[in-house]
N, C-alpha and C. Protein backbone atom coordinates (compact mmCIF):
# COMPACT_ATOMS: atom_id res chain seq x y z
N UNK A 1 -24.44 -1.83 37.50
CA UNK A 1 -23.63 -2.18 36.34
C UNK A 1 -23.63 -1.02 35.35
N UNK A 2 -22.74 -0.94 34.87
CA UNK A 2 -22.44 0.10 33.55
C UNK A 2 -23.60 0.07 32.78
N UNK A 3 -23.65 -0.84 32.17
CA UNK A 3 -24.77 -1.46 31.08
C UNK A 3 -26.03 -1.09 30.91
N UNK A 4 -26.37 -0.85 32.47
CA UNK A 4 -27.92 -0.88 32.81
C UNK A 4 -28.44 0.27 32.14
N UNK A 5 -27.73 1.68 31.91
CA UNK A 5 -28.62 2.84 31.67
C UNK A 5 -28.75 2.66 30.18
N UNK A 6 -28.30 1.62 29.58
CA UNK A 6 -28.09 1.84 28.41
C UNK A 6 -29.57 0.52 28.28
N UNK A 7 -29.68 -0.41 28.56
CA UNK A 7 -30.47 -1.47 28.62
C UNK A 7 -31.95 -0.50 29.06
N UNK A 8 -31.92 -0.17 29.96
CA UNK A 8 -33.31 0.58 30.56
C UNK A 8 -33.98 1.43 29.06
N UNK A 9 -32.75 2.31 28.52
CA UNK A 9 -33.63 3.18 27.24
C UNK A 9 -33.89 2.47 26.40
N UNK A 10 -33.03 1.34 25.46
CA UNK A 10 -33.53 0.32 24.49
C UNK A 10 -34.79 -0.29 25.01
N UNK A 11 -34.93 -0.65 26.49
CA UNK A 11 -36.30 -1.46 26.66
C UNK A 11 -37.48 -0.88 26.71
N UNK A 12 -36.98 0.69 27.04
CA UNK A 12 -38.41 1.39 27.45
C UNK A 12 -38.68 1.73 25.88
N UNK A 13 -38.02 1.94 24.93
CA UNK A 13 -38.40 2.39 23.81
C UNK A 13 -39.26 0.98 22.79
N UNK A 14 -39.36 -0.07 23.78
CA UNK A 14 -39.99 -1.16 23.45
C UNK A 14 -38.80 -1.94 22.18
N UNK A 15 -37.82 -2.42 21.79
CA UNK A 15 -37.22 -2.63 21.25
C UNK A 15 -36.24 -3.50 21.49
N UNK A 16 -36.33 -4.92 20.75
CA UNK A 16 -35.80 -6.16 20.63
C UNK A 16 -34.62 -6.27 21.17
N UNK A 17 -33.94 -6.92 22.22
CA UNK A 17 -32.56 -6.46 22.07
C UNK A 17 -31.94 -7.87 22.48
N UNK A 18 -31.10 -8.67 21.43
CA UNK A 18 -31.03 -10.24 22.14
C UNK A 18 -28.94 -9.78 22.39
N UNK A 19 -28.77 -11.14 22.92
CA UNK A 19 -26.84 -10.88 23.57
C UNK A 19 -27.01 -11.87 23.37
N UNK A 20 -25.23 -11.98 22.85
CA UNK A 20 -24.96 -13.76 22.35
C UNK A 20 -23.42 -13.53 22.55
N UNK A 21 -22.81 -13.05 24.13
CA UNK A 21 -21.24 -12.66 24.11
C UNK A 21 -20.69 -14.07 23.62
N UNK A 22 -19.48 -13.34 22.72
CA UNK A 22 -18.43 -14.17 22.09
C UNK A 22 -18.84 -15.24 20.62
N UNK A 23 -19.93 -14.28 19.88
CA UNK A 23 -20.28 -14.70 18.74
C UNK A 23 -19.42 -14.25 17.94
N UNK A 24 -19.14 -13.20 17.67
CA UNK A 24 -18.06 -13.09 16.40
C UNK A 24 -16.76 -12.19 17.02
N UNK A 25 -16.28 -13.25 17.92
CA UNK A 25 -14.89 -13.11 18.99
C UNK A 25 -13.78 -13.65 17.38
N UNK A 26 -13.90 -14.61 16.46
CA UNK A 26 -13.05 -15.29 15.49
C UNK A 26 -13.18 -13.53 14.91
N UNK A 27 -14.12 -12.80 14.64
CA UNK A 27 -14.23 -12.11 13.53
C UNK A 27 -12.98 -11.32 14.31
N UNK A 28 -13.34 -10.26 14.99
CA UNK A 28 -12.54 -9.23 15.95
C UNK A 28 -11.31 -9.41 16.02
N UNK A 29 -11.04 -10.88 16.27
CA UNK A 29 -9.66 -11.36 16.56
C UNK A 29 -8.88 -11.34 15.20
N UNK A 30 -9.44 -11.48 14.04
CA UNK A 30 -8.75 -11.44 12.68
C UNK A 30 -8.80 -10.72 12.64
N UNK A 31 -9.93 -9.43 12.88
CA UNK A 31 -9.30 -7.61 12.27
C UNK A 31 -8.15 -7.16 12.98
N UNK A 32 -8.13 -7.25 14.24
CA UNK A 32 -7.26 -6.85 15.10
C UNK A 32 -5.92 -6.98 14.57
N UNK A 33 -5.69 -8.23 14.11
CA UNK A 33 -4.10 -9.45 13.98
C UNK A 33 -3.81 -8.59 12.29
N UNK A 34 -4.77 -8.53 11.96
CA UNK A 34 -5.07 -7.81 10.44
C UNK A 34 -4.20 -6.09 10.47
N UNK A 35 -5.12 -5.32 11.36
CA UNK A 35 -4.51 -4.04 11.80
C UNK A 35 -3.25 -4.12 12.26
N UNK A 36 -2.67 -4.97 13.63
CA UNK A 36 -1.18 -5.42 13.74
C UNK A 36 -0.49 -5.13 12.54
N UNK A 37 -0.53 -6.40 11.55
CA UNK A 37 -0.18 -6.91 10.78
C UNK A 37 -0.09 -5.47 9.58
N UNK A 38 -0.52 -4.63 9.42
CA UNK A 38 -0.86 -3.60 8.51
C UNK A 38 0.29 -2.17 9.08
N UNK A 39 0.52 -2.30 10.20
CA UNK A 39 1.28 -0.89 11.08
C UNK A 39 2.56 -2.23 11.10
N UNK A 40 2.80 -3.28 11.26
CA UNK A 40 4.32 -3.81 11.52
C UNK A 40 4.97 -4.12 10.22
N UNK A 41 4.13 -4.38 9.09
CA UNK A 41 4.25 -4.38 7.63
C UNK A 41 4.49 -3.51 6.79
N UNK A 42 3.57 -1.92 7.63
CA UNK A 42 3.54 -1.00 6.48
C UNK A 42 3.03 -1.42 5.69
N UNK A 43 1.89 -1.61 5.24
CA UNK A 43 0.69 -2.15 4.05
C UNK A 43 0.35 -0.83 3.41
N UNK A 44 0.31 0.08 4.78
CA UNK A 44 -0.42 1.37 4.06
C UNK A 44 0.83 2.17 2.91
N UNK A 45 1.88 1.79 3.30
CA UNK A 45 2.48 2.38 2.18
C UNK A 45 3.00 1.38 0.86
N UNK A 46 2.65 -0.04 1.16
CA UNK A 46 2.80 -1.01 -0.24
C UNK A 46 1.34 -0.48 -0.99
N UNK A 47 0.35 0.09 -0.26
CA UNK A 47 -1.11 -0.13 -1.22
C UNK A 47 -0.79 0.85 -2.05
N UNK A 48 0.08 1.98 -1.23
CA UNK A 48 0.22 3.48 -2.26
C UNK A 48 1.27 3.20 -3.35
């Protein structure tokens, strides 16, 4: 798996590492719709 070389150095360095996929999936999904929403709006040029 991809993952693993990355899992092996966090563990050997003795260091906590918990996974909880699709905990803040609501958050991601609003920045995303947010960013959309900012390039189809043009926000960046109402803020200026």
């Amino acid at each position: 798996m991809v993952d693993d070389w990355f899992y092996e150095k966090i563990l050997a360095r003795n260091v906590l590492l918990t996974k909880f996929p699709g905990a803040n999936a609501p958050e991601v999904a609003e920045f995303v719709f947010a960013g959309i929403l900012r390039v189809v709006k043009r926000l960046g040029e109402l803020h200026r």
